[in-house]
Structures are given as structure tokens and as C-alpha cells.
N, C-alpha and C. Protein backbone atom coordinates (compact mmCIF):
# COMPACT_ATOMS: atom_id res chain seq x y z
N UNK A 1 183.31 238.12 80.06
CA UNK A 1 183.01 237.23 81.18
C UNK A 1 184.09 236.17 81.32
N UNK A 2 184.49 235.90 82.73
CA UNK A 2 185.39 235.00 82.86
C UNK A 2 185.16 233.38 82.49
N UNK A 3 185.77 232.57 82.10
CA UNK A 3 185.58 231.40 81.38
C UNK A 3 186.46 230.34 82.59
N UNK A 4 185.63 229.23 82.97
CA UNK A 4 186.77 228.18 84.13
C UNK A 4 187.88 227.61 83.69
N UNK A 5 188.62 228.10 83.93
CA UNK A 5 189.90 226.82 83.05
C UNK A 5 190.62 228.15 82.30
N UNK A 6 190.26 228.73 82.17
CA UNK A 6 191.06 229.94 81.29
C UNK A 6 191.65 231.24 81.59
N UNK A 7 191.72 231.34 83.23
CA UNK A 7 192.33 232.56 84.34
C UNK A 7 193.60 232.84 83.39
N UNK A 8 193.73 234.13 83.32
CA UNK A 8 194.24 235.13 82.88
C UNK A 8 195.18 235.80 83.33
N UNK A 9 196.79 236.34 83.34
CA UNK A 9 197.06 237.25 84.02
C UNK A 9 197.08 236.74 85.80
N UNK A 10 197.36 235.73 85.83
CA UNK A 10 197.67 235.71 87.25
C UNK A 10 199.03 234.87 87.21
N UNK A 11 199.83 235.28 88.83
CA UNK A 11 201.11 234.81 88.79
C UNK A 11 201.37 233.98 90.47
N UNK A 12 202.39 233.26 90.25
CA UNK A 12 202.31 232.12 91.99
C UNK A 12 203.05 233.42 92.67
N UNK A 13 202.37 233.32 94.10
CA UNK A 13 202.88 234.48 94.70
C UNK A 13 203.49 233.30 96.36
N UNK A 14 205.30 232.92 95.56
CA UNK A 14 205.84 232.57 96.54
C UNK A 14 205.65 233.41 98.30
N UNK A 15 205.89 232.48 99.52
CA UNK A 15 205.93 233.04 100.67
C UNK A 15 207.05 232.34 101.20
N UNK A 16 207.61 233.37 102.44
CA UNK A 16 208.76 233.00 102.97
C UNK A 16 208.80 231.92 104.10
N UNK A 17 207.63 231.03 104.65
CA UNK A 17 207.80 229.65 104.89
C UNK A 17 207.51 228.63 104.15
N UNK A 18 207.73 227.81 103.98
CA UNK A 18 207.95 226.89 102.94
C UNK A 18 207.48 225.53 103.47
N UNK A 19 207.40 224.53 102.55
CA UNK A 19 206.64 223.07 102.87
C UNK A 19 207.75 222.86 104.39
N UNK A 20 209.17 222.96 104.06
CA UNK A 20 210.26 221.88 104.80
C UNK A 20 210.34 222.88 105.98
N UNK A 21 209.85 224.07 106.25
CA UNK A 21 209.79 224.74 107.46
C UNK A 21 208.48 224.48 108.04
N UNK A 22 207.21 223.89 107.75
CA UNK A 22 206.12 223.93 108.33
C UNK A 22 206.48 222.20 108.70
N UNK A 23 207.24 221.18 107.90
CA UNK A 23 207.77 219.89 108.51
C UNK A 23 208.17 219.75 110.08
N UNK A 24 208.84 220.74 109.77
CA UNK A 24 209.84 220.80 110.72
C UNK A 24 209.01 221.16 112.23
N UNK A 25 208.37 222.19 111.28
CA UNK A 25 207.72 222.54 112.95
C UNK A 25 206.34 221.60 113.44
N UNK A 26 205.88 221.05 112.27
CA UNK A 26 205.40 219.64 112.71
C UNK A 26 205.75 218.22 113.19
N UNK A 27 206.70 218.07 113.02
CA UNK A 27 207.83 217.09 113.26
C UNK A 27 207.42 215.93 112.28
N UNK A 28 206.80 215.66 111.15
CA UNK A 28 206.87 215.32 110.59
C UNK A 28 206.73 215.26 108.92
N UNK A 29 206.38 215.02 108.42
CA UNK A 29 206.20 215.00 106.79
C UNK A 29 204.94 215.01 105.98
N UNK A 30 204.34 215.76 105.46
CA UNK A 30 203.05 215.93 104.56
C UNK A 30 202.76 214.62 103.40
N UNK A 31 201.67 213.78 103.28
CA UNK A 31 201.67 213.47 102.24
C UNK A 31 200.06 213.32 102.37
N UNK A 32 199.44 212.80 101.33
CA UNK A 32 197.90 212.07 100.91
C UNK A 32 198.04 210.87 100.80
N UNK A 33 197.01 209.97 102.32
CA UNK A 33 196.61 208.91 101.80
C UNK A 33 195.07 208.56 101.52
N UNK A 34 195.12 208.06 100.20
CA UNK A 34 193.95 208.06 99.36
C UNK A 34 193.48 206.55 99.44
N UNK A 35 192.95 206.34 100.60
CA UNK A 35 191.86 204.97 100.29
C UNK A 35 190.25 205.38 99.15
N UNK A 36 190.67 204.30 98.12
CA UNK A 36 189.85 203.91 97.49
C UNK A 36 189.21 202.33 97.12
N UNK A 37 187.90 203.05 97.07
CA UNK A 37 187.07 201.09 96.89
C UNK A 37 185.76 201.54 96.58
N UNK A 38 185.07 200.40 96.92
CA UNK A 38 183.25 200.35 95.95
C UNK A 38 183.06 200.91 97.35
N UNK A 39 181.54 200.95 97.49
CA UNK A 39 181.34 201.91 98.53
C UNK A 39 180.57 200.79 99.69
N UNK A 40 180.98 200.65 100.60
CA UNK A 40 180.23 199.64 101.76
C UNK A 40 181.81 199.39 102.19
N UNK A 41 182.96 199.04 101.24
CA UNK A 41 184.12 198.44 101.59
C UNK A 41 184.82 198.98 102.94
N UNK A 42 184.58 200.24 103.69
CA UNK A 42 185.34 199.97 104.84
C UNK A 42 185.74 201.36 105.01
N UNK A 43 186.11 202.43 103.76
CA UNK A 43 187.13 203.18 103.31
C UNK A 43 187.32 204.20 103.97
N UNK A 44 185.82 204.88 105.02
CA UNK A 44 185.37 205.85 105.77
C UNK A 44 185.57 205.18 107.03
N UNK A 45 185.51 204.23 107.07
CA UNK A 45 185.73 203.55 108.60
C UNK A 45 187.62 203.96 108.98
N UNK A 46 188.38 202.79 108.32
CA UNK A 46 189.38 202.94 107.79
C UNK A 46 190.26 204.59 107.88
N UNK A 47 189.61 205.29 107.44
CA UNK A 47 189.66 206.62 107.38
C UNK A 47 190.17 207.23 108.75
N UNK A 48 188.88 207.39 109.83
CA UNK A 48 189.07 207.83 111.02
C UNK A 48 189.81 206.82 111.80
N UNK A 49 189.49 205.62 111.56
CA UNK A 49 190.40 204.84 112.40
C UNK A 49 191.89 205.16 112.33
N UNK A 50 192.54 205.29 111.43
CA UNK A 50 193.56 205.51 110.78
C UNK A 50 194.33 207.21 111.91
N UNK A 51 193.15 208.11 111.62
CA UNK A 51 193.23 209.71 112.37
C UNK A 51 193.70 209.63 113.40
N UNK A 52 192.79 208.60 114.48
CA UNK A 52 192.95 208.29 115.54
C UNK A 52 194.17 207.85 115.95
N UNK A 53 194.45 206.68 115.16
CA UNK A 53 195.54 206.03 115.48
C UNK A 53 197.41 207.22 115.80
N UNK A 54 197.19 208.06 114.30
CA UNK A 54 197.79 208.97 114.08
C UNK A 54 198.33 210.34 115.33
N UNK A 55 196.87 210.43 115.91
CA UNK A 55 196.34 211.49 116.45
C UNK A 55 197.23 211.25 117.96
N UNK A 56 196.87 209.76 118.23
CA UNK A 56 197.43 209.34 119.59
C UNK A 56 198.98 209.07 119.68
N UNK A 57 199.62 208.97 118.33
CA UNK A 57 201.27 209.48 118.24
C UNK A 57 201.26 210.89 118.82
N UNK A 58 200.70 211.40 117.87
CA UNK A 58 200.83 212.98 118.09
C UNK A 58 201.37 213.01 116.97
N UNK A 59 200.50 212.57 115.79
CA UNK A 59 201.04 213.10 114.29
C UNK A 59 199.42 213.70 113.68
N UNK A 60 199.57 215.08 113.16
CA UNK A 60 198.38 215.90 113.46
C UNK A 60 198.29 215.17 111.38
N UNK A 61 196.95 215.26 111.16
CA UNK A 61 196.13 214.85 109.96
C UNK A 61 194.64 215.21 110.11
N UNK A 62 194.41 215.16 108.76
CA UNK A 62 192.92 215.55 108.49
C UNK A 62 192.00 214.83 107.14
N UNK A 63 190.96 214.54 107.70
CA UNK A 63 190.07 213.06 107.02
C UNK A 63 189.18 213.91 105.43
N UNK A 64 189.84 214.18 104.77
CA UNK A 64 188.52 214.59 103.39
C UNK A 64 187.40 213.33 102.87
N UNK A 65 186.46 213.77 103.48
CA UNK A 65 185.21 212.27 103.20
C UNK A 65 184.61 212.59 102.24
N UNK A 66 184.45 212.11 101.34
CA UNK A 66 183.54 212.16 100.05
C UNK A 66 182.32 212.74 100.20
N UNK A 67 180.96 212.15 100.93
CA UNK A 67 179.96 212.78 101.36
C UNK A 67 180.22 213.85 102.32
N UNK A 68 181.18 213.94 102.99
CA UNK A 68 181.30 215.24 103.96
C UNK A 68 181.51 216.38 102.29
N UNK A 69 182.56 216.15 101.67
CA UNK A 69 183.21 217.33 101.21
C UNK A 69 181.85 217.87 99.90
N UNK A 70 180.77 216.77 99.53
CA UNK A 70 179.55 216.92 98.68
C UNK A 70 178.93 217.98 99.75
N UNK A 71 178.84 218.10 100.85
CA UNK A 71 177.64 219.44 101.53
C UNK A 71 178.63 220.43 101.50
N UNK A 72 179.74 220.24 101.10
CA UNK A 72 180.18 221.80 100.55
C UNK A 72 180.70 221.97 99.19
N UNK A 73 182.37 222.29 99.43
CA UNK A 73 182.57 222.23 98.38
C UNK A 73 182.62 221.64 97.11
N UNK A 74 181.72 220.57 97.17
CA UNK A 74 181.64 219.99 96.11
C UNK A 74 179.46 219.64 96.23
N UNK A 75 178.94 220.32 96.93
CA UNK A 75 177.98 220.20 96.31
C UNK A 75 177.32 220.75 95.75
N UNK A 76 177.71 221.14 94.11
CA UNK A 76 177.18 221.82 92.90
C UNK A 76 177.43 220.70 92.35
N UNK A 77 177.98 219.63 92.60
CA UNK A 77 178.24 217.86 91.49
C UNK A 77 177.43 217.45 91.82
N UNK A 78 176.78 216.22 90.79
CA UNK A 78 176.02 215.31 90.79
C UNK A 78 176.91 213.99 90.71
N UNK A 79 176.22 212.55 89.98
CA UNK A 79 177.42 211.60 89.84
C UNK A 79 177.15 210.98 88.28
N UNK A 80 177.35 211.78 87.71
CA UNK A 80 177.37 211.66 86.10
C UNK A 80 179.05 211.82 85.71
N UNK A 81 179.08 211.06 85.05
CA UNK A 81 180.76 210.75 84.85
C UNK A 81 181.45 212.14 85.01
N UNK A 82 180.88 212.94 84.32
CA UNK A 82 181.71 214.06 84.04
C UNK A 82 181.98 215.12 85.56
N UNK A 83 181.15 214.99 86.44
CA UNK A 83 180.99 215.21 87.72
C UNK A 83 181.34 214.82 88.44
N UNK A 84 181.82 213.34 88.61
CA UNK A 84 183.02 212.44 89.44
C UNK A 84 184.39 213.10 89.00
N UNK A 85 184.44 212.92 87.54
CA UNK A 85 185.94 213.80 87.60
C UNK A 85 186.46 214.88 88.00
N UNK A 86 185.21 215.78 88.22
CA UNK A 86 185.47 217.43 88.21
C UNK A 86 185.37 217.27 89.99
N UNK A 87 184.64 215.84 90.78
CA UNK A 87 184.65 216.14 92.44
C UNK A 87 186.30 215.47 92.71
N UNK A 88 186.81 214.72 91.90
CA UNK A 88 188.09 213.89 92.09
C UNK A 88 189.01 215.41 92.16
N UNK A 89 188.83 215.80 90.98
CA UNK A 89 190.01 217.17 90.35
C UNK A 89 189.96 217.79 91.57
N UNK A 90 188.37 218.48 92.24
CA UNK A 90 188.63 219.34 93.23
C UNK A 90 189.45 218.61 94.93
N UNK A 91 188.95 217.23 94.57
CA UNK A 91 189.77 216.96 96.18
C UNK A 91 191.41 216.66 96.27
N UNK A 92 191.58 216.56 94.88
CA UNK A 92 193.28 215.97 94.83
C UNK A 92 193.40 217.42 95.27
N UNK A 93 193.12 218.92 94.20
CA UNK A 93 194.13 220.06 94.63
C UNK A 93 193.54 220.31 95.98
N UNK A 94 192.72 220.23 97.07
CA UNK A 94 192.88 220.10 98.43
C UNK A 94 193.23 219.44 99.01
N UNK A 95 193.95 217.87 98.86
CA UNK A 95 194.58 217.10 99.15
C UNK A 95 195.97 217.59 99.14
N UNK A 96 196.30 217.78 97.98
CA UNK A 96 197.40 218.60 97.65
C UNK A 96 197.85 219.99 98.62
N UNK A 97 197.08 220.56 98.96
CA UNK A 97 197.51 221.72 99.69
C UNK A 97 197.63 221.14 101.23
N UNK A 98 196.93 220.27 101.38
CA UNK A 98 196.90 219.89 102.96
C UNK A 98 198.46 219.07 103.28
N UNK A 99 198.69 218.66 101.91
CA UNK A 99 199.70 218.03 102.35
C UNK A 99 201.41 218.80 102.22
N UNK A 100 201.29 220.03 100.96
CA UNK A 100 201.87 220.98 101.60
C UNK A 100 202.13 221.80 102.82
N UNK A 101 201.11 221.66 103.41
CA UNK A 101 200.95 222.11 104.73
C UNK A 101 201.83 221.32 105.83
N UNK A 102 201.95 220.18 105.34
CA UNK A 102 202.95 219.06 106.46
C UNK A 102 201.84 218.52 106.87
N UNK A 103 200.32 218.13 106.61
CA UNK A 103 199.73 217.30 107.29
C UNK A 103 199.71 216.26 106.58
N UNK A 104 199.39 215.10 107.26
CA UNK A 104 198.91 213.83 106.68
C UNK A 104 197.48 214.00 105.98
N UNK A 105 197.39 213.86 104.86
CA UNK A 105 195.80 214.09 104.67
C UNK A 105 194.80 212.86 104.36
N UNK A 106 193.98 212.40 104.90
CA UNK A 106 193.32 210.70 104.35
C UNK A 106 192.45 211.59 103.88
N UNK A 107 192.56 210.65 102.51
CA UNK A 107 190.91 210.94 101.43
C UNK A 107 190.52 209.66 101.24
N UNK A 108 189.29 209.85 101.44
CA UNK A 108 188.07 208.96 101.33
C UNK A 108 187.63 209.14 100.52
N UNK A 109 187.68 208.24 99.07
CA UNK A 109 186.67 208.35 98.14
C UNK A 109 186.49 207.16 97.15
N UNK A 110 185.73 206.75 96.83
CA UNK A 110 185.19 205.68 95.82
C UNK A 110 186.00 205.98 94.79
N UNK A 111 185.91 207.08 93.81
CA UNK A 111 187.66 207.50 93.07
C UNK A 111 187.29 206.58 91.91
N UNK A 112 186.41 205.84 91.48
CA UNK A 112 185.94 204.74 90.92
C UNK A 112 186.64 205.01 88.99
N UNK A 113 187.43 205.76 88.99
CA UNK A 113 187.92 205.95 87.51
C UNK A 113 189.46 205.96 87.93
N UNK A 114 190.24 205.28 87.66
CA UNK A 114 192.09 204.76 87.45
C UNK A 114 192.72 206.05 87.07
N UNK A 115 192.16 206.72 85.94
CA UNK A 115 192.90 207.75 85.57
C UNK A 115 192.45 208.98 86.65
N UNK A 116 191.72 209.06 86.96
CA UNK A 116 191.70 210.40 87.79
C UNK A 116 192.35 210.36 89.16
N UNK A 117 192.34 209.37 89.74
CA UNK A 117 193.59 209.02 90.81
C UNK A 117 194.79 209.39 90.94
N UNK A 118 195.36 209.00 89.12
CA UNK A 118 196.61 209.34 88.55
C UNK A 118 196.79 210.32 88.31
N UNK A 119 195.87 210.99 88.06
CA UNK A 119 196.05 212.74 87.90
C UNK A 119 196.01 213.11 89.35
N UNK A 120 195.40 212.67 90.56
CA UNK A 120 195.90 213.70 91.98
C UNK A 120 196.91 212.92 92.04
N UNK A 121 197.54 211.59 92.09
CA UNK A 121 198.72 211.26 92.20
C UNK A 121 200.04 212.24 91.85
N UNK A 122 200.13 212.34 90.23
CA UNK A 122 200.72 213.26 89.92
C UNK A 122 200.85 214.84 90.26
N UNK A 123 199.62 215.22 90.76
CA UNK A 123 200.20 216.61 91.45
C UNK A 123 201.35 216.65 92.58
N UNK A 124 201.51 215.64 93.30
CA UNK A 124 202.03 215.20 94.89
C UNK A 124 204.02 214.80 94.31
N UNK A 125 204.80 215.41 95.19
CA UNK A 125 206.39 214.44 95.15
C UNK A 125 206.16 213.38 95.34
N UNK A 126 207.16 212.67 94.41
CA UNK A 126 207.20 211.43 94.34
C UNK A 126 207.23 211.05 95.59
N UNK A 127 206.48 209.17 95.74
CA UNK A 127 206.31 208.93 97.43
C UNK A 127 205.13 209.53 98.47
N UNK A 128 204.79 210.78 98.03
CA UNK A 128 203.87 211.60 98.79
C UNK A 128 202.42 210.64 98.34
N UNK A 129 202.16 210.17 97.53
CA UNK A 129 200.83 209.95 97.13
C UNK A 129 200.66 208.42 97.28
N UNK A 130 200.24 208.06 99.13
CA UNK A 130 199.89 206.92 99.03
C UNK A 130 198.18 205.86 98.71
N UNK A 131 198.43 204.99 98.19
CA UNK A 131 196.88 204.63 97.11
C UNK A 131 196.85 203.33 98.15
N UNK A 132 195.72 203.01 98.71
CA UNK A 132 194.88 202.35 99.90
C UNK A 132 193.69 202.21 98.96
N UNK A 133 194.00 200.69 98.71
CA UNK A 133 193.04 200.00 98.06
C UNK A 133 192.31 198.69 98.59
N UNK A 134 190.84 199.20 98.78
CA UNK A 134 190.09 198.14 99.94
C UNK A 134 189.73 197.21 98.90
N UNK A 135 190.14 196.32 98.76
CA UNK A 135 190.08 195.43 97.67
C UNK A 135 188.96 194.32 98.42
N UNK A 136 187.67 194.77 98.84
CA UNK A 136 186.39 194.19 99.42
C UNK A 136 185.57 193.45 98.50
N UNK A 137 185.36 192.39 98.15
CA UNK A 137 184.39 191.81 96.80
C UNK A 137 182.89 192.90 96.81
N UNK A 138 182.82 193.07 95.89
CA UNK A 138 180.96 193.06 95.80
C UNK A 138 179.85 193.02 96.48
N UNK A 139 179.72 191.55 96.71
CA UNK A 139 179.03 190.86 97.32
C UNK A 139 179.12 190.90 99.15
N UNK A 140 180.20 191.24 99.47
CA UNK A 140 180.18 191.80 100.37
C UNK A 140 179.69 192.97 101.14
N UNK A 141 180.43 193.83 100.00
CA UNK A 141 179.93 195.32 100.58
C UNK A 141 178.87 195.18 100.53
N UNK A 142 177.73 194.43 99.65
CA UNK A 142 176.73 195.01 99.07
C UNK A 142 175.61 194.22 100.14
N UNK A 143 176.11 192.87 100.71
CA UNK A 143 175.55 192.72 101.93
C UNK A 143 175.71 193.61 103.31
N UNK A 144 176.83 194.64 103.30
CA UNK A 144 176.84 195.57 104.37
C UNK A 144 175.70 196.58 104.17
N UNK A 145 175.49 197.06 103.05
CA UNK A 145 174.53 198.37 102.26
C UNK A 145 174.52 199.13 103.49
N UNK A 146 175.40 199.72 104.12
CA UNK A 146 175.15 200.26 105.36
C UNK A 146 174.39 201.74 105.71
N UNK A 147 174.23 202.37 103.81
CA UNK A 147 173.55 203.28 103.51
C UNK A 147 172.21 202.91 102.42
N UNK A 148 171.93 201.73 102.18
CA UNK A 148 170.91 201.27 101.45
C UNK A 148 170.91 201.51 99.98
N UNK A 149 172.25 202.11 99.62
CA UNK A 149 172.20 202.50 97.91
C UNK A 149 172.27 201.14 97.07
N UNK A 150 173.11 200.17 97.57
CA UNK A 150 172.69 199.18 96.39
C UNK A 150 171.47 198.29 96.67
N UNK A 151 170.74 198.60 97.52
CA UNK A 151 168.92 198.27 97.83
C UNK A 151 168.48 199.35 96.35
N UNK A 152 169.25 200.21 96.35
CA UNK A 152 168.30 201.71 95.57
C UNK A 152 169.01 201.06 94.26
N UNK A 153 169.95 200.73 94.03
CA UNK A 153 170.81 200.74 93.17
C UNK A 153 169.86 199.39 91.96
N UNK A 154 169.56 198.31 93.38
CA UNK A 154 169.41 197.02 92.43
C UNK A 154 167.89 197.34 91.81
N UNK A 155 167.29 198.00 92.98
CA UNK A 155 165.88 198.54 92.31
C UNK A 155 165.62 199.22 91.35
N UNK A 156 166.40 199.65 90.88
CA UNK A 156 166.50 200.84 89.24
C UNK A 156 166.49 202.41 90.15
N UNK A 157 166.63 202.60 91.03
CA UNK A 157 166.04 204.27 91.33
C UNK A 157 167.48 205.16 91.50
N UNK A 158 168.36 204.31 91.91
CA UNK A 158 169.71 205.17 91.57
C UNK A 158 170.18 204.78 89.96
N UNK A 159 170.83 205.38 89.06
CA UNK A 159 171.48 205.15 88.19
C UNK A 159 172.80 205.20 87.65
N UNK A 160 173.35 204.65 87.60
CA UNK A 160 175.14 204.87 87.33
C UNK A 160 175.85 204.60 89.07
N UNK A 161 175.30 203.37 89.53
CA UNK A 161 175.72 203.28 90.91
C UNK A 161 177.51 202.40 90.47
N UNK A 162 178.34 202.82 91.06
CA UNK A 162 179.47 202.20 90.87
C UNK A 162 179.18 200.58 91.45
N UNK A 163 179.81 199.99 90.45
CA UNK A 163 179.95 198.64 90.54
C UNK A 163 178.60 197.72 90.57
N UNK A 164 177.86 198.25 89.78
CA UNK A 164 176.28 197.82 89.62
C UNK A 164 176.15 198.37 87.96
N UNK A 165 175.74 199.42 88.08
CA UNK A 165 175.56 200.02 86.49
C UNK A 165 176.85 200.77 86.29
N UNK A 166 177.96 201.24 86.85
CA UNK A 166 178.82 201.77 86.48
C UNK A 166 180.37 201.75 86.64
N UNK A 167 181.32 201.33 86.38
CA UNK A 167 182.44 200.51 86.84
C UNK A 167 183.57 200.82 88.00
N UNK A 168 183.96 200.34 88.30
CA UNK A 168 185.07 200.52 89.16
C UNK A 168 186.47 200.01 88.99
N UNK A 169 187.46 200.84 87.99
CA UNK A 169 188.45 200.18 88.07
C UNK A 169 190.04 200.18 88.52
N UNK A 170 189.81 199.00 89.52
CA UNK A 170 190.98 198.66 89.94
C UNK A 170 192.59 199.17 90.16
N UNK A 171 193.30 199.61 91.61
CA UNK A 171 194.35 200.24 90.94
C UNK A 171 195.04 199.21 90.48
N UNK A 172 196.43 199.46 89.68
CA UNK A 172 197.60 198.41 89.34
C UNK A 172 198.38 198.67 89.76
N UNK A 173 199.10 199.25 90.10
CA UNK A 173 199.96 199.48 91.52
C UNK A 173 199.98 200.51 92.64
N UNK A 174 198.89 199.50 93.70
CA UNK A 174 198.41 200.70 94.79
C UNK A 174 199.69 200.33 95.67
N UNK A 175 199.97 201.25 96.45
CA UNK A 175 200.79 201.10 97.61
C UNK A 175 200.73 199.90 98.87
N UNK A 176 199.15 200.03 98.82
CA UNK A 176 198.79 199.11 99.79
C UNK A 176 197.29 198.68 99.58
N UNK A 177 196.79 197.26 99.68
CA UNK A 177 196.15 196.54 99.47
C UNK A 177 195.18 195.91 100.74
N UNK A 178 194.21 196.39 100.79
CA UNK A 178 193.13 195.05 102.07
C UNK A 178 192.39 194.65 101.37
N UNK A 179 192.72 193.06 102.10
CA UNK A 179 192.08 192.25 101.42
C UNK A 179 191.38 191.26 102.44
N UNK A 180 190.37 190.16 102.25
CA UNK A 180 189.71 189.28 103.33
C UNK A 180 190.64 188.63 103.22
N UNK A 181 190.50 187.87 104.69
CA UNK A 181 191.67 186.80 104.95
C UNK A 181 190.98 185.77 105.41
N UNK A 182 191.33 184.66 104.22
CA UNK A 182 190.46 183.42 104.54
C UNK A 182 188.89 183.19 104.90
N UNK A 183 188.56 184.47 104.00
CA UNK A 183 187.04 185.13 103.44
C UNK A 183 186.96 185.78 105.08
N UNK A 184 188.24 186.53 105.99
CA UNK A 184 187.26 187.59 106.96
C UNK A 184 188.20 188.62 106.89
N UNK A 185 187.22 189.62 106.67
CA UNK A 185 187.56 191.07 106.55
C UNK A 185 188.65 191.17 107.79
N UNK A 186 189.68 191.88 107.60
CA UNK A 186 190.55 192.59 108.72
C UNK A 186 190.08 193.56 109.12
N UNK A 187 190.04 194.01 111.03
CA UNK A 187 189.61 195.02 111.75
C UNK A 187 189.86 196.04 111.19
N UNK A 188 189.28 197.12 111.97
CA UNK A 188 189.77 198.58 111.13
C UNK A 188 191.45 199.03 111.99
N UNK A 189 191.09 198.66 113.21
CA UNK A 189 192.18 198.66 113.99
C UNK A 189 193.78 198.09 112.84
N UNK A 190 193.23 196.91 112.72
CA UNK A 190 195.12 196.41 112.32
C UNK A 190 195.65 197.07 110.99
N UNK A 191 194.11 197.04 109.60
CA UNK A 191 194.48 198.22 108.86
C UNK A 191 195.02 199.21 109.12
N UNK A 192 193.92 200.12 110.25
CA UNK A 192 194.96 201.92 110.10
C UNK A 192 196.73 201.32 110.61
N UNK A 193 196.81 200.15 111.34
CA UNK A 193 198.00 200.29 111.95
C UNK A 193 198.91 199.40 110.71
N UNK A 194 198.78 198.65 109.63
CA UNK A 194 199.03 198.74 108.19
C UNK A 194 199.26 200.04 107.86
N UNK A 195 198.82 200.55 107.71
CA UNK A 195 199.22 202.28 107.31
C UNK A 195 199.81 202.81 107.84
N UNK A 196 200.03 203.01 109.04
CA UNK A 196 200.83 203.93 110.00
C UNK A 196 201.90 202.98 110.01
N UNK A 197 202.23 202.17 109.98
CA UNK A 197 203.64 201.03 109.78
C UNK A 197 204.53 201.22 108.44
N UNK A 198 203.40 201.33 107.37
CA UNK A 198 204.14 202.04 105.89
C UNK A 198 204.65 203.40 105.96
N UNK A 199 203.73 204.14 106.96
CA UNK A 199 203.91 205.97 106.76
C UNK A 199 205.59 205.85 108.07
N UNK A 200 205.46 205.11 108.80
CA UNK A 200 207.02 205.02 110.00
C UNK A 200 207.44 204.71 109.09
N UNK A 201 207.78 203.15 108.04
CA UNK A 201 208.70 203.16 107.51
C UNK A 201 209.45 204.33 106.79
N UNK A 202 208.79 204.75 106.03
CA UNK A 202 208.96 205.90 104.55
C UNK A 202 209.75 207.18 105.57
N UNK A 203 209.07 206.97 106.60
CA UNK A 203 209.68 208.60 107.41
C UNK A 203 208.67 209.64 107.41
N UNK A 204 207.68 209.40 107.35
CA UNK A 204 206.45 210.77 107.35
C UNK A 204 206.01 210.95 108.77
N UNK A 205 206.71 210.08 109.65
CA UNK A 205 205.86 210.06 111.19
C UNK A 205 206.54 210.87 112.05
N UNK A 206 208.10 211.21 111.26
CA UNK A 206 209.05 211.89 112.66
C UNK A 206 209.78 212.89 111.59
N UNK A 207 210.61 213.82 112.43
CA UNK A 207 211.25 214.62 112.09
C UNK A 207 212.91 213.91 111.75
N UNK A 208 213.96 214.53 111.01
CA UNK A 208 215.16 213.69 110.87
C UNK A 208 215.55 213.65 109.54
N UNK A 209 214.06 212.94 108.75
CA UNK A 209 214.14 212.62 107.11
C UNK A 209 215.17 213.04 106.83
């Protein structure tokens, strides 16, 4: 019987278009941007806003949402530590392929463990793996509860809720940072356009690189 992690006898079966030919014919450059934060912070908002913004260049991308990608491929996980890592593992290597593909890919996810970040980081070329960190207090999100989990959370009926019973830690050098300004949250609008201002700089928006 086959064992996970232990495939056998298989080999990469190169093809004759390649990342820098599917660039090209996109006119721009593949990478993953990975907003992460506690959950109320913005990160799904952020997300599509971001698409949109993208979309109306005419730079084609695609949104991996945490709860979207749980009603499929990832819902055989629960959120027991060992199950956050194994839903992180599966979205970096689809992150990863999307962005071989030449798309922009936004992932949405709470991501709430440093090292597993660093591990989809590291699959990606250097530069490719940008880290969007909603750096939202607590107390904030947790007055948004815009899904009622830290209502469930403070009541005892969820368990291991990030940033209540279970931690969230911090990147140390994310790419890019939101933060309140003068205790008020920034629109979603000027964020995605924060992002799309980093992705023009770097060169992922046009063809040329």
C-alpha cells in the first residue's frame, strides 16, 4: 500500500513552454502574494480588492481564500496544529503552481505559524514570494467578529482559536505591512493600491523585465 510522503519511482516530466514563455504571453510576471493576519483583520477583503484593482490594468490573477479552498481541497483538515500545517503545505504548492503559470496569485490565509510561511516562501524565486502583513490589533478585529468566531471563541465552544487560545506569530520581515493610522484602519482601496505600487515597482505588472 502506498504511504503519503513516500512516492516511489516517479520522475519531473519537463514541457516545451516554460514559466518565461507563458510571461511573455501574459505580459507580465508570476508571483504569490500572501496576506496574512488574525482573522477579522481585513485579509479577504484586501484580497479581492487587490484582484480588482489588478483585473482593471489588465493584469490577470487569482484569489486562494482559506475558507473557499476548506470546501475543497482542503476539506479533509480540521484546525489542530498539525492540520494548519498540512492546509498551509497544500496552498503554498498551489500557490506555487499558479504562479508558475505567470499569474499573480493572492492567498488569503491566517498562516498563523512563522515557519510554515517560510516553507511556501521558499518554494517561490527569490522576490516571487510577497508577505502582506495586516498588522490589525486584537481588539479590533475582534470587535469586527464579522463571522462571530471570537463570540464562539471567548465562550469556550471553539478551541485553539488563533489569537485567543492559540498564537499568532508575527512576520519579521514581511514585505509589506498595514497598519492603523492614528488608530484608523486604511481603506481596502489604498491598500490593494499599496500592493499594486510594490508589484509596478519590482516589474511583475508589465512585460520588458
Amino acid at each position: 500500500m502506498s504511504t503519503l510522503g513516500q512516492s516511489t519511482n516517479i520522475f519531473w516530466q519537463d514541457c516545451g513552454v516554460g514559466r518565461s514563455e507563458r510571461e511573455k504571453l501574459l505580459k507580465q510576471r508570476g508571483c504569490v502574494v500572501w496576506i496574512t493576519g488574525l482573522s477579522g483583520s481585513g485579509k479577504s477583503t484586501l484580497a479581492c480588492t487587490l484582484s480588482r484593482q489588478l483585473h482593471s490594468r489588465g493584469n490577470l490573477s487569482y484569489v486562494l481564500d482559506g475558507d473557499n479552498l476548506r470546501h475543497g481541497l482542503n476539506k479533509d483538515l480540521g484546525f489542530k496544529a498539525e492540520d494548519r500545517v498540512e492546509n498551509i503545505r497544500r496552498v503554498g504548492e498551489v500557490a506555487k503552481l499558479f504562479s508558475d503559470s505567470g499569474l499573480i496569485c493572492i492567498a488569503s490565509f491566517i498562516s498563523p505559524y512563522r515557519k510554515d510561511r517560510e516553507t511556501c516562501r521558499a518554494l517561490l524565486p527569490d522576490g516571487s514570494f510577497i508577505e502582506v502583513y495586516m498588522d490589525i490589533p486584537l481588539n479590533v478585529c475582534e470587535e469586527r467578529d464579522p463571522k462571530g468566531l471570537y463570540k464562539l471563541a471567548r465562550a469556550g465552544k471553539i478551541k485553539g482559536f488563533t489569537g485567543i487560545d492559540d498564537p499568532y506569530e508575527e512576520p519579521l520581515n514581511c514585505e509589506i505591512k498595514m497598519q492603523e493610522e492614528n488608530g484608523v484602519c486604511p481603506c481596502p482601496f489604498s491598500m490593494a493600491g499599496k500592493v499594486v505600487s510594490y508589484l509596478e515597482d519590482r516589474g511583475f505588472l508589465h512585460e520588458g523585465y
